[in-house]
C-alpha atoms as a PDB file:
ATOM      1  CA  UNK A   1      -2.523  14.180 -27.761  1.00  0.00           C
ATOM      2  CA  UNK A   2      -6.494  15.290 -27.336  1.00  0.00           C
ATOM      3  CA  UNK A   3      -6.668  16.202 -31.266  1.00  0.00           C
ATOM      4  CA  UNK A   4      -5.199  12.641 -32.319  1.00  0.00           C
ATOM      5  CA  UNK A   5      -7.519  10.842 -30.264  1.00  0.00           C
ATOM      6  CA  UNK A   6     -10.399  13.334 -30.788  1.00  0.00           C
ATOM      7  CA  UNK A   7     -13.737  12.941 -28.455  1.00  0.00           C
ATOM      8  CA  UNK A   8     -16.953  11.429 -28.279  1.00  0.00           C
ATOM      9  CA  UNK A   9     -20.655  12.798 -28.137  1.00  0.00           C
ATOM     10  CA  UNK A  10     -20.724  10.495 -25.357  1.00  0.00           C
ATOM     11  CA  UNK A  11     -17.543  11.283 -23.368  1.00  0.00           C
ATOM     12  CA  UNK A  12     -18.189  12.977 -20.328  1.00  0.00           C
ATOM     13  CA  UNK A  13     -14.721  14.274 -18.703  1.00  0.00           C
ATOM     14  CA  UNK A  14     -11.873  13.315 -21.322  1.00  0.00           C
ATOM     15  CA  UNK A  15      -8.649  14.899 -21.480  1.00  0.00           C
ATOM     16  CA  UNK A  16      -7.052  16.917 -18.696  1.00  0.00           C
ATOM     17  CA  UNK A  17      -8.962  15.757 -15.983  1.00  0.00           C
ATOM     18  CA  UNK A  18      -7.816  13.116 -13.404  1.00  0.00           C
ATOM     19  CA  UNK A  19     -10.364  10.450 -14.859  1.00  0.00           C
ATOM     20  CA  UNK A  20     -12.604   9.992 -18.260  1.00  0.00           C
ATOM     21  CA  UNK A  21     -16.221   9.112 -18.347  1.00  0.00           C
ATOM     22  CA  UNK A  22     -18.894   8.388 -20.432  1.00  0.00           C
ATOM     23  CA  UNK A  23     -22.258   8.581 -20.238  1.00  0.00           C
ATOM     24  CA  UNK A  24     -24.430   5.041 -19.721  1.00  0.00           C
ATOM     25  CA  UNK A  25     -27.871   6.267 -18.846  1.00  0.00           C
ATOM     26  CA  UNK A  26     -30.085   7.129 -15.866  1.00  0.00           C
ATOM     27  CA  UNK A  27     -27.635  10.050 -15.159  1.00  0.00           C
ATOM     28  CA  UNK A  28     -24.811   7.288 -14.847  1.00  0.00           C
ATOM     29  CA  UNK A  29     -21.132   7.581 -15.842  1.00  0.00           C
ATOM     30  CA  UNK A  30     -18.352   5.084 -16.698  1.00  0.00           C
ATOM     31  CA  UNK A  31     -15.324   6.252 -15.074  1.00  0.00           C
ATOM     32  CA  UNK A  32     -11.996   5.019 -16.691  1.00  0.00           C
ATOM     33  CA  UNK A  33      -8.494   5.265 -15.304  1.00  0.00           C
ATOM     34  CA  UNK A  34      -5.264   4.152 -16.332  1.00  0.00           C
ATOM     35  CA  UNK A  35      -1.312   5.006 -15.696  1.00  0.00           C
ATOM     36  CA  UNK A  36       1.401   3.015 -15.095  1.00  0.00           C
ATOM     37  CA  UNK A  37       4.779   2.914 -12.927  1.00  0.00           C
ATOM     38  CA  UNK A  38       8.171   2.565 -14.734  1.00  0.00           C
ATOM     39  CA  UNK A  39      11.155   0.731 -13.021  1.00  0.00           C
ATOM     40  CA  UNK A  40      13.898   3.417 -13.960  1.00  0.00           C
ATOM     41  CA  UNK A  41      11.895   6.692 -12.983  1.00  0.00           C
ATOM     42  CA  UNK A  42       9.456   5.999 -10.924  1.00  0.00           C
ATOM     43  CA  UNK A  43      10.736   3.369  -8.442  1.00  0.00           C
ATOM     44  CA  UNK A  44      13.310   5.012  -5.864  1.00  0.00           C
ATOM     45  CA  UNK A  45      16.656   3.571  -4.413  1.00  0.00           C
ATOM     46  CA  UNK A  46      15.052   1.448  -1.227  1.00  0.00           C
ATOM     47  CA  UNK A  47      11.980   0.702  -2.713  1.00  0.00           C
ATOM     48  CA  UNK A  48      10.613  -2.900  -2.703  1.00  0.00           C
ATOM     49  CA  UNK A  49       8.964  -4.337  -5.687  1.00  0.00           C
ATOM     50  CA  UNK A  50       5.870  -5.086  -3.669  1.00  0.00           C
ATOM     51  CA  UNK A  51       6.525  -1.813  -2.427  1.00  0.00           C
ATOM     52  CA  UNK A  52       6.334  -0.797  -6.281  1.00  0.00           C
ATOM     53  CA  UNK A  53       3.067  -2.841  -7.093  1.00  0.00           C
ATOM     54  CA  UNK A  54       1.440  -1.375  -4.619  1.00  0.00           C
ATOM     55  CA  UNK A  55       2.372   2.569  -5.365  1.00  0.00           C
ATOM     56  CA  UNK A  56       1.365   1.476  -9.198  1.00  0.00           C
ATOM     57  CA  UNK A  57      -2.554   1.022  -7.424  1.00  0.00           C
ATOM     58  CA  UNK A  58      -2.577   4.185  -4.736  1.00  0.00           C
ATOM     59  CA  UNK A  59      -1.739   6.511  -7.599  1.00  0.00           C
ATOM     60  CA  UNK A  60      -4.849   4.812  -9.812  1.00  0.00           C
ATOM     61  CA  UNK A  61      -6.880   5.070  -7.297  1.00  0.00           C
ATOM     62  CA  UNK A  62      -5.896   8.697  -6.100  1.00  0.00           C
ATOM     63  CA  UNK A  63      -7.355  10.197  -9.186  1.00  0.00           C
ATOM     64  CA  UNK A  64     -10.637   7.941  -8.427  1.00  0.00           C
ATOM     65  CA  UNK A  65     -10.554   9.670  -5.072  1.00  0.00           C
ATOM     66  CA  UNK A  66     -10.232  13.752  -6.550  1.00  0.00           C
ATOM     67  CA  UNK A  67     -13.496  12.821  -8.309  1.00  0.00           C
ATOM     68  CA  UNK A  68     -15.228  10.937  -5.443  1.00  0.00           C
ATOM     69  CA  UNK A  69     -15.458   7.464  -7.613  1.00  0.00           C
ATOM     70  CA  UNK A  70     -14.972   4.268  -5.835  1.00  0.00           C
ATOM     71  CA  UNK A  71     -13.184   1.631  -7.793  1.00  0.00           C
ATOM     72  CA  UNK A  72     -15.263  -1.092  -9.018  1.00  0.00           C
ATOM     73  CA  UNK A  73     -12.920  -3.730 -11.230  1.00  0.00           C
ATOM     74  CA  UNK A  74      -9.398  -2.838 -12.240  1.00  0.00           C
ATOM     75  CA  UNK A  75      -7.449  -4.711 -14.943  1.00  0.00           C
ATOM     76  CA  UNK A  76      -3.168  -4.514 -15.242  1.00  0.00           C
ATOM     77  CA  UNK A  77      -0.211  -5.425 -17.974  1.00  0.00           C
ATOM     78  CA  UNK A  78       2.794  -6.242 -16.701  1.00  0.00           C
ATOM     79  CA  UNK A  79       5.991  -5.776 -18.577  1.00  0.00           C
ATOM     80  CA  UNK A  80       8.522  -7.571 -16.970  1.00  0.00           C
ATOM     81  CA  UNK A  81      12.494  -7.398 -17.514  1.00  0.00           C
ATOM     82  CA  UNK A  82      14.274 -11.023 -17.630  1.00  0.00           C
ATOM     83  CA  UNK A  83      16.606  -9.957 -14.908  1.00  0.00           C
ATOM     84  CA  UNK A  84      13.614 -10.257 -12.362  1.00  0.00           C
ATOM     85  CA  UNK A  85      13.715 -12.790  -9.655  1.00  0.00           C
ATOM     86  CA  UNK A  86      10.771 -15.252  -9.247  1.00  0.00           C
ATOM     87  CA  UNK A  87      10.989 -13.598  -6.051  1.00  0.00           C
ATOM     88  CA  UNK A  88      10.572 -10.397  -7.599  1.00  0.00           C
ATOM     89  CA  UNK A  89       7.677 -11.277  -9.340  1.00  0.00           C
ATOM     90  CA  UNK A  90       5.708 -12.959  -6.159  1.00  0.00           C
ATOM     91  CA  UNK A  91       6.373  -9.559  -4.383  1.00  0.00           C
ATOM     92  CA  UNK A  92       4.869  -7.366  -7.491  1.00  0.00           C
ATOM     93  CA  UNK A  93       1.538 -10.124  -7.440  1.00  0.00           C
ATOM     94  CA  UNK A  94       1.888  -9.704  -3.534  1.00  0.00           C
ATOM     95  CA  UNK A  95       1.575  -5.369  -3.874  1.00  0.00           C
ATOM     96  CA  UNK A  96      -0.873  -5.568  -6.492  1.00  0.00           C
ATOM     97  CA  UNK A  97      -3.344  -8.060  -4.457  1.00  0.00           C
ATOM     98  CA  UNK A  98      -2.784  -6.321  -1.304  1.00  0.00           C
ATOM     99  CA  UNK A  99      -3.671  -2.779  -2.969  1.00  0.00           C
ATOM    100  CA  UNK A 100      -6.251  -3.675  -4.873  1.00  0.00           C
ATOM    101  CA  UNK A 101      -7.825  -5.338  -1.226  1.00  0.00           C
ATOM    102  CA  UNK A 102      -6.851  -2.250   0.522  1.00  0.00           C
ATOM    103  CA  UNK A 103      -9.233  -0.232  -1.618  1.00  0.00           C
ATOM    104  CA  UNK A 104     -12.068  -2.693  -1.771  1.00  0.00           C
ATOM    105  CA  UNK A 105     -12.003  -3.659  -5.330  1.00  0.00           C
ATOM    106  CA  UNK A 106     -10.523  -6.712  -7.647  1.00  0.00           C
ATOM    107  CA  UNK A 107      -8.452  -7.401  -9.707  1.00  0.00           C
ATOM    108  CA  UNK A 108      -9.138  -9.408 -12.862  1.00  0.00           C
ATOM    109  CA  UNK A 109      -6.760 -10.124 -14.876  1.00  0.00           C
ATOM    110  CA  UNK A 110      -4.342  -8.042 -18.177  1.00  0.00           C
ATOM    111  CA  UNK A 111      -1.837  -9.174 -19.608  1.00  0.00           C
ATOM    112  CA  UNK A 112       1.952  -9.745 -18.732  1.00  0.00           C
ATOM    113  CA  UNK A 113       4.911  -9.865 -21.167  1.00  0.00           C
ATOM    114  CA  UNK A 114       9.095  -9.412 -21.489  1.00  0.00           C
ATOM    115  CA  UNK A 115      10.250  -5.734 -21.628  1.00  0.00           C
ATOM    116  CA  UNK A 116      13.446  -3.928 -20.998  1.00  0.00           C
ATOM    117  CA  UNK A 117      11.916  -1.942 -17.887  1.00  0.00           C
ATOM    118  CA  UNK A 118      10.010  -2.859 -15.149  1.00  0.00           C
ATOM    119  CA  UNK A 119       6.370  -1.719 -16.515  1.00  0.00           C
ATOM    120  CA  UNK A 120       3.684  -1.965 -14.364  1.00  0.00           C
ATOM    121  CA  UNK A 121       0.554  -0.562 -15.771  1.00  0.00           C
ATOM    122  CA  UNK A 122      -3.317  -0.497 -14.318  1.00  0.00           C
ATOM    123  CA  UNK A 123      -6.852   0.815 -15.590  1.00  0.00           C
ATOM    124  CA  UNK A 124      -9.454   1.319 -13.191  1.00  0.00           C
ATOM    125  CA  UNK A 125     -13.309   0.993 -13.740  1.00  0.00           C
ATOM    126  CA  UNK A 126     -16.372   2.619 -11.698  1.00  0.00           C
ATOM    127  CA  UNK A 127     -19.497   4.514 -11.640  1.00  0.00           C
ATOM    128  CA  UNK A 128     -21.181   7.241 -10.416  1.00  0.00           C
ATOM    129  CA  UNK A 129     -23.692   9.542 -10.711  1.00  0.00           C
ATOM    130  CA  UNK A 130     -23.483  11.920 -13.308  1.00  0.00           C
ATOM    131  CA  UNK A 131     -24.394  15.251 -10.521  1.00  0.00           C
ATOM    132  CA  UNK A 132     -21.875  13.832  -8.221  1.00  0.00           C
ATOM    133  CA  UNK A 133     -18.302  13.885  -9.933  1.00  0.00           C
ATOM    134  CA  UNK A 134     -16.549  16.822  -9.004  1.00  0.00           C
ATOM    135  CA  UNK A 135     -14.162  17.606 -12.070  1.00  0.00           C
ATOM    136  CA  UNK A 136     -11.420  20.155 -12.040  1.00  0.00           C
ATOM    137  CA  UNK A 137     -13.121  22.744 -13.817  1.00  0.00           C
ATOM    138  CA  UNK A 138     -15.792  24.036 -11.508  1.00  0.00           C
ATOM    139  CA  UNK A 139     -13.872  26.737  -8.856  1.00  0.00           C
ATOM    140  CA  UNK A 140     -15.602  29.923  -9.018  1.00  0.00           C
ATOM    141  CA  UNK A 141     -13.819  33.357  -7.698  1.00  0.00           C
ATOM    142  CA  UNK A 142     -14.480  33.499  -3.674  1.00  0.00           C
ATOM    143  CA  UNK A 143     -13.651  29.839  -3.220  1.00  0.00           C
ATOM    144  CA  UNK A 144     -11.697  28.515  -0.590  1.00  0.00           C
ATOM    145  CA  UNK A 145      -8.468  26.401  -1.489  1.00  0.00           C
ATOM    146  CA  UNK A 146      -8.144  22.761   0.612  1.00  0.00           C
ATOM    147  CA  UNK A 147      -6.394  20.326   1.007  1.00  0.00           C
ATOM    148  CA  UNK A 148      -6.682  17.079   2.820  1.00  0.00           C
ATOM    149  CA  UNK A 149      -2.680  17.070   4.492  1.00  0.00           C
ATOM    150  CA  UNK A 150       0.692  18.444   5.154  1.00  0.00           C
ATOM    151  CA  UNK A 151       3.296  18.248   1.176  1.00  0.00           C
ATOM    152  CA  UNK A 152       7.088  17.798   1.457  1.00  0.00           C
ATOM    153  CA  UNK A 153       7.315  13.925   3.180  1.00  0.00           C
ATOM    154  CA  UNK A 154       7.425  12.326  -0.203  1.00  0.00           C
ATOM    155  CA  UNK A 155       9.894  15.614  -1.887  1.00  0.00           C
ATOM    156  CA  UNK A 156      12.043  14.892   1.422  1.00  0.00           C
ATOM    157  CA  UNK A 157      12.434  11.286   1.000  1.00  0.00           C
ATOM    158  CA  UNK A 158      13.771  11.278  -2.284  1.00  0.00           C
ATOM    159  CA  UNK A 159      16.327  13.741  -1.694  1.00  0.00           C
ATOM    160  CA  UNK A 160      17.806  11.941   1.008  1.00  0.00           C
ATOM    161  CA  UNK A 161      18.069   8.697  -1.122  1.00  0.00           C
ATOM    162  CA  UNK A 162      18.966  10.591  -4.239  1.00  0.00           C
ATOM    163  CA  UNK A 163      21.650  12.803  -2.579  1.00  0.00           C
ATOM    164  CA  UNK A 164      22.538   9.998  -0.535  1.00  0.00           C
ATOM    165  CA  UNK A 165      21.923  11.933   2.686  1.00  0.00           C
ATOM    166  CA  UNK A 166      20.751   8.962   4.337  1.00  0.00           C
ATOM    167  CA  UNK A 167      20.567   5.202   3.420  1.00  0.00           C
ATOM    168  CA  UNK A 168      17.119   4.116   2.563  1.00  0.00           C
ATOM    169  CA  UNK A 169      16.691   1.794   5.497  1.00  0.00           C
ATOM    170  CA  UNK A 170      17.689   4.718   7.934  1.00  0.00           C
ATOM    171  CA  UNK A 171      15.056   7.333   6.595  1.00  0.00           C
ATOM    172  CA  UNK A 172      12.562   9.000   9.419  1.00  0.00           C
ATOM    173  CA  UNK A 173       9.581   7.270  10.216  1.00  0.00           C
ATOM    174  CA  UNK A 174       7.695   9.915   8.780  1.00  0.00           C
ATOM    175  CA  UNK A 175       9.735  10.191   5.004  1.00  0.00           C
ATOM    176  CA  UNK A 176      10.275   6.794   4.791  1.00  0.00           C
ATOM    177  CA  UNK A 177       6.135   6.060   4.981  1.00  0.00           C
ATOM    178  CA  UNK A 178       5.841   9.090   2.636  1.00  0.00           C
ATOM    179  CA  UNK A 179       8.054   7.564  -0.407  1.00  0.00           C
ATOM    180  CA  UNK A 180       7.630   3.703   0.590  1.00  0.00           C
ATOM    181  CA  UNK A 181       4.038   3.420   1.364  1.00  0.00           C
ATOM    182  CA  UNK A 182       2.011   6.388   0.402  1.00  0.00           C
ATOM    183  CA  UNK A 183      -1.888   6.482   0.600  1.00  0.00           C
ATOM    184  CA  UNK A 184      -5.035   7.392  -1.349  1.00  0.00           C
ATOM    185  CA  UNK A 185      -7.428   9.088   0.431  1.00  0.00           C
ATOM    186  CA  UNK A 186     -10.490   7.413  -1.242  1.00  0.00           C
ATOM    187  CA  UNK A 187     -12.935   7.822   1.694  1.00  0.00           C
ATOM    188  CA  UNK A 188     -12.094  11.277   2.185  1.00  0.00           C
ATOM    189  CA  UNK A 189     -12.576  12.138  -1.697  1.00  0.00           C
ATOM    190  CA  UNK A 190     -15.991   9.996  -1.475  1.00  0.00           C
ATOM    191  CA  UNK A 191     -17.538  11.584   1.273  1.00  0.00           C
ATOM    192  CA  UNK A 192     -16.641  15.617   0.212  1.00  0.00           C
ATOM    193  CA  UNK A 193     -18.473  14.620  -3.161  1.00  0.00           C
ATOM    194  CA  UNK A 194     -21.784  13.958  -1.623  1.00  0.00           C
ATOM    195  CA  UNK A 195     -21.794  17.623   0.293  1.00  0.00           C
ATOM    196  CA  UNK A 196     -22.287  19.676  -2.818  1.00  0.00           C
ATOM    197  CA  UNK A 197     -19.724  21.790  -1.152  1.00  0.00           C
ATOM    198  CA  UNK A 198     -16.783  20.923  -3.125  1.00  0.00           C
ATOM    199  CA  UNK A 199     -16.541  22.787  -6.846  1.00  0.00           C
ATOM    200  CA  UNK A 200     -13.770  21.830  -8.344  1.00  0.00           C
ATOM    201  CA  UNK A 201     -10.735  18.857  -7.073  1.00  0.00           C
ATOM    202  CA  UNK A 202      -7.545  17.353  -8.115  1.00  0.00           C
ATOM    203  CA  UNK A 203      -4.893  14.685  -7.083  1.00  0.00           C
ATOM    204  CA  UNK A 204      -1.805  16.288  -5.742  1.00  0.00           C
ATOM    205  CA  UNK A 205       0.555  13.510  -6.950  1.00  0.00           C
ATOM    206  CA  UNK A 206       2.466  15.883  -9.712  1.00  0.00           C
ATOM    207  CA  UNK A 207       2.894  18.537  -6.623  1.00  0.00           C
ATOM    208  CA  UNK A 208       1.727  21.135  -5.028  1.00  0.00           C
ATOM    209  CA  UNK A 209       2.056  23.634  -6.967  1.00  0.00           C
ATOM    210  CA  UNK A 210       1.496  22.186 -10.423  1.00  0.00           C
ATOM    211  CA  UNK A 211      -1.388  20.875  -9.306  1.00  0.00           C
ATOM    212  CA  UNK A 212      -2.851  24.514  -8.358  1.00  0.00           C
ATOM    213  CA  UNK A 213      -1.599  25.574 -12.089  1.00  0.00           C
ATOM    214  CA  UNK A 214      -3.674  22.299 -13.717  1.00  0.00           C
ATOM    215  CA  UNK A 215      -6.684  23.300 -11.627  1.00  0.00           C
ATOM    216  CA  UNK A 216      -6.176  27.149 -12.049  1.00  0.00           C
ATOM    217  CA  UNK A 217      -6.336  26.429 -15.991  1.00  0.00           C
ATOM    218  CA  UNK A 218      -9.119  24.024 -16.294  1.00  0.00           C
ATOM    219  CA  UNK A 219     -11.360  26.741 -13.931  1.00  0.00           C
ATOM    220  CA  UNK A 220     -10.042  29.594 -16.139  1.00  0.00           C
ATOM    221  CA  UNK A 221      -9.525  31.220 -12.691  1.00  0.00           C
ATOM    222  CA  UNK A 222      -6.572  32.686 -10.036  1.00  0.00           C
ATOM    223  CA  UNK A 223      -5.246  31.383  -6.898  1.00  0.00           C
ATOM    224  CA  UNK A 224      -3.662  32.605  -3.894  1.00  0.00           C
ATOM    225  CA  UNK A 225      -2.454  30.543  -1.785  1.00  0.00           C
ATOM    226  CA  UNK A 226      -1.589  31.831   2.076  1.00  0.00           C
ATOM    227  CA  UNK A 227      -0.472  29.315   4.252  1.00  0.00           C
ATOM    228  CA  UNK A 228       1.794  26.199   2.227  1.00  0.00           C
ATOM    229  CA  UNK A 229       1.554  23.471   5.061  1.00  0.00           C
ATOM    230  CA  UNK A 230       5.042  21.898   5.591  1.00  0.00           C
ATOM    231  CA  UNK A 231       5.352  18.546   7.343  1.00  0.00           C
ATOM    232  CA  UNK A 232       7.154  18.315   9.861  1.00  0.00           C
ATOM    233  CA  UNK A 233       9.678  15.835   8.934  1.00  0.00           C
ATOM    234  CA  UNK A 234       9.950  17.430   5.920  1.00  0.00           C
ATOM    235  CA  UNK A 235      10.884  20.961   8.038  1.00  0.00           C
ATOM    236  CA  UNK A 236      13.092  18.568   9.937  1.00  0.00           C
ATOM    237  CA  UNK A 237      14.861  17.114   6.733  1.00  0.00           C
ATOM    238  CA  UNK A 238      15.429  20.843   5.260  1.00  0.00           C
ATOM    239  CA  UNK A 239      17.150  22.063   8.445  1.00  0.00           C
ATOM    240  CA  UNK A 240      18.970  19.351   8.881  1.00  0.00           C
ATOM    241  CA  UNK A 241      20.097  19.203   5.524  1.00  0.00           C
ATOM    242  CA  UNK A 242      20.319  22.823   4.285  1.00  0.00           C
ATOM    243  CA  UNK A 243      17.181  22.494   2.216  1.00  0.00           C
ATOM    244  CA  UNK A 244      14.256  24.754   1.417  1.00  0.00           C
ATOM    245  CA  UNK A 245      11.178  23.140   3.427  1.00  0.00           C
ATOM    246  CA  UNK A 246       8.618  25.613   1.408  1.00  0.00           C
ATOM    247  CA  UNK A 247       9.882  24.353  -2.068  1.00  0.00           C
ATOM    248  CA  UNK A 248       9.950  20.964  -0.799  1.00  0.00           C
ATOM    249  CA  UNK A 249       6.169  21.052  -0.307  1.00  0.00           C
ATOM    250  CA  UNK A 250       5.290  23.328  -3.300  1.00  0.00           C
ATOM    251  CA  UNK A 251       7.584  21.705  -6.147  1.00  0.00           C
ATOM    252  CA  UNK A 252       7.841  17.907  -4.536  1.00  0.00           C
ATOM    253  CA  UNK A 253       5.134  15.600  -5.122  1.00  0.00           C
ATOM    254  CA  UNK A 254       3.679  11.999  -5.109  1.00  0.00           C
ATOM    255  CA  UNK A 255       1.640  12.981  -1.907  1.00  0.00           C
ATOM    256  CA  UNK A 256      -1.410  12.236  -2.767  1.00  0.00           C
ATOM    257  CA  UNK A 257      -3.454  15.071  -1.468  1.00  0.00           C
ATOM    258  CA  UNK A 258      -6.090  16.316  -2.705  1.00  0.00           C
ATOM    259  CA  UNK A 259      -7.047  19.890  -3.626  1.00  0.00           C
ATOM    260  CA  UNK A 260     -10.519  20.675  -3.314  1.00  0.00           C
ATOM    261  CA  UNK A 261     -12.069  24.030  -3.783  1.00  0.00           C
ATOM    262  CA  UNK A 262     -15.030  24.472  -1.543  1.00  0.00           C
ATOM    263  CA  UNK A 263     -18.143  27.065  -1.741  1.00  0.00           C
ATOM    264  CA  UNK A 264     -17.118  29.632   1.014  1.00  0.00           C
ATOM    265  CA  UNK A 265     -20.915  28.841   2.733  1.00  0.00           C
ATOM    266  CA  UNK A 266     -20.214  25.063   3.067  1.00  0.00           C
ATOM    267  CA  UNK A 267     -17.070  25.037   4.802  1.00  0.00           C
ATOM    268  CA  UNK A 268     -17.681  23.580   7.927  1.00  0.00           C
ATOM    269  CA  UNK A 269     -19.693  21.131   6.202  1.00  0.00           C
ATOM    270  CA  UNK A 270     -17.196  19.883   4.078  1.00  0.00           C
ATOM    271  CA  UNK A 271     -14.812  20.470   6.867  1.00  0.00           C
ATOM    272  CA  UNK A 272     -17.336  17.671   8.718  1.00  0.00           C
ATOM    273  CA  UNK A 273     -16.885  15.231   5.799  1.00  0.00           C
ATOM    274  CA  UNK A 274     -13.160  14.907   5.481  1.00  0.00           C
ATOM    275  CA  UNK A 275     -13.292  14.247   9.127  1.00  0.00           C
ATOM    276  CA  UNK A 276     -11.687  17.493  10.063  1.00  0.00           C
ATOM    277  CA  UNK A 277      -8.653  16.978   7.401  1.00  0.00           C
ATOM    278  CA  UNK A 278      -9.233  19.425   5.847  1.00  0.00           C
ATOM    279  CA  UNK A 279      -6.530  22.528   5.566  1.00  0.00           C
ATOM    280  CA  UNK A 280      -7.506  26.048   4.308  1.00  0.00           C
ATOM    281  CA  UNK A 281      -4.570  26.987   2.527  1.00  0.00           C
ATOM    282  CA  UNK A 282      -6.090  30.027   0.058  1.00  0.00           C
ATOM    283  CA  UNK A 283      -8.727  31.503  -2.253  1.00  0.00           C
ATOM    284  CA  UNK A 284     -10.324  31.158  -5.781  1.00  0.00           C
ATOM    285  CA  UNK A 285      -9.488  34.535  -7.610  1.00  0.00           C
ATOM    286  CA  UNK A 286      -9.398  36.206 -10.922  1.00  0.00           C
ATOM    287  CA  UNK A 287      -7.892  34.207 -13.922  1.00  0.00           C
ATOM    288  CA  UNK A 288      -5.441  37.379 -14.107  1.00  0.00           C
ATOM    289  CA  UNK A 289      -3.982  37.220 -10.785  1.00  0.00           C
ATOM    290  CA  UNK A 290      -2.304  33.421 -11.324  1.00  0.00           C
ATOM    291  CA  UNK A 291      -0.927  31.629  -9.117  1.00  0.00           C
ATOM    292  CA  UNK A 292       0.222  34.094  -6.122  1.00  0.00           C
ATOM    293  CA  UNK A 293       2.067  32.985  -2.395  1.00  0.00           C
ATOM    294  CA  UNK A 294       1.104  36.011  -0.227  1.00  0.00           C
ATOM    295  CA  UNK A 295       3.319  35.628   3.075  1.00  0.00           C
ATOM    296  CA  UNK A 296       4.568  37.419   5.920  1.00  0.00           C
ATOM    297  CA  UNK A 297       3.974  40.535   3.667  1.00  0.00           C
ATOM    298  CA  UNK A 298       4.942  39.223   0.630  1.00  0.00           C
ATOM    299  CA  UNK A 299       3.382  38.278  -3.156  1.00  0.00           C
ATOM    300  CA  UNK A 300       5.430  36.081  -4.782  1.00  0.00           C
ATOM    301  CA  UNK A 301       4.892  34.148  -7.890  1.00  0.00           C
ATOM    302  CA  UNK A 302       4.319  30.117  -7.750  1.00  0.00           C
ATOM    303  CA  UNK A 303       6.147  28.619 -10.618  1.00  0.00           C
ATOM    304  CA  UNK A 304       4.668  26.099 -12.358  1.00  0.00           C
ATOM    305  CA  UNK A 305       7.011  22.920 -11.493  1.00  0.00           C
ATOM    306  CA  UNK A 306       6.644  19.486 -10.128  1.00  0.00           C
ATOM    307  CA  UNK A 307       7.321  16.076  -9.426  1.00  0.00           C
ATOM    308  CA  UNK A 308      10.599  15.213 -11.530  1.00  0.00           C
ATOM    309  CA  UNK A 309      11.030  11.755 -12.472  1.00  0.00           C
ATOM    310  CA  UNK A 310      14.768  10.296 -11.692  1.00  0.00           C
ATOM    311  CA  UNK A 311      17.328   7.547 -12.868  1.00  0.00           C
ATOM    312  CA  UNK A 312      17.698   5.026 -10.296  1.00  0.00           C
END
């Protein structure tokens, strides 16, 4: 995909990164997002359209959040199946408006037309300074791994509704917030990026664990990773259930987390800015070492596996 496109003197951060950017001038970027939501696999059983709309703008501005860009404008195309109610389609304006408020930015207008699946697309536009976007590329060996929450809610979630271990509108508090009404933790990822703590971050929305392999490869470095932090519903769910609460949180996704690698000196500081969110879970290491899980005595290797999209 990079080598069709092919790059710009001008671009910034293109491919494999949570954003692009280009330059502008006085030290000023252009920061440019776009992805979209897809009725048939990415819209679970129990899920509202506004519900939808609204998931389609916290995983935009998620990736706006691992680089510490606020949203300025945001623009989004519609593709909308016949079958859709008129109440339908007030509930998808209804998420969109209300998400786009949520994270302080507007709105102004795309393009809508018929399609098979539900398509909901939007592209995000910001700026910031050029010496304050923290990219995924920048963890150095001695790091410490963070990240801004507890993984498995969202993983949980969906296997109830998918293995129809409970009905949607029976789900825990707790999973039910996860998969219905996630968050993007915008202020969080704004205020770590003007610490100069933070080396390298990434949205967690693809999971866990393929999240550490996407930052692992664009640092050219190792990870291992000590302490996985498990929600508690999620623990709930998997004993409940008969599921494993550790893969649940390594090989789920759609959390949006983020991973931030912080300069072993500056961890209090950074500690400070996320407002005391922020979970040690590992260290930066050698390129060599991969991914590694060291627990309760044991080195195990962290597959590289996420999020898996589903028929509804």
């Amino acid at each position: 995909m990079e080598r069709s496109f092919g790059t710009s003197e001008r671009d910034v951060v293109g491919f494999g990164d949570d954003v692009s950017a280009i330059n502008l001038n006085n030290n000023r970027l252009a920061v440019l997002k776009t992805d979209m939501l897809v009725g048939s696999t990415d819209v679970p059983m129990g899920m509202s359209m506004r519900q939808a709309a609204r998931k389609t703008v916290v995983a935009n501005v998620s990736d706006f959040a691992a680089k510490g860009v606020s949203p300025y404008a945001g623009l989004v195309a519609l593709g909308l199946p016949a079958k859709l109610s008129e109440r339908d389609v007030r509930q998808i304006a209804n998420g969109l408006s209300g998400g786009a408020k949520e994270y302080g930015f507007p709105l102004l207008g795309g393009d809508t037309g018929e399609s098979k699946d539900l398509v909901i697309a939007i592209s995000l536009f910001g700026l910031i300074d050029r010496r304050r976007i923290i990219l995924r590329s920048g963890a150095k060996i001695g790091d410490i791994v963070t990240v801004t929450g507890d993984f498995g809610s969202a993983s949980a979630g969906l296997r109830a509704v998918l293995d129809r271990k409970i009905r949607p509108n029976k789900l825990p508090r707790g999973l039910a917030r996860a998969l219905y009404h996630p968050k993007a933790e915008l202020d969080i990822g704004i205020s770590l990026a003007t610490t100069g703590a933070i080396t390298a971050s990434i949205d967690s929305s693809d999971g866990l664990a393929c999240s550490l392999h996407e930052l692992s490869e664009m640092s050219d470095v190792g990870i291992r990773v000590t302490d996985v932090p498990v929600s508690r519903a999620a623990r709930d769910f998997a004993a409940r259930y008969g599921y494993d609460a550790l893969d649940l949180a390594l090989y789920g996704g759609e959390e949006y987390r983020l991973i931030v690698t912080v300069k072993r000196r500056l961890l209090r500081a950074a500690q400070s800015a996320a407002h005391g969110r922020l979970k040690p879970i590992g260290v930066v290491t050698k390129r060599t070492e991969g991914i590694r899980l060291s627990r309760d005595g044991k080195d195990t290797k962290v597959e590289m596996k996420g999020w898996e999209h589903f028929r509804s």
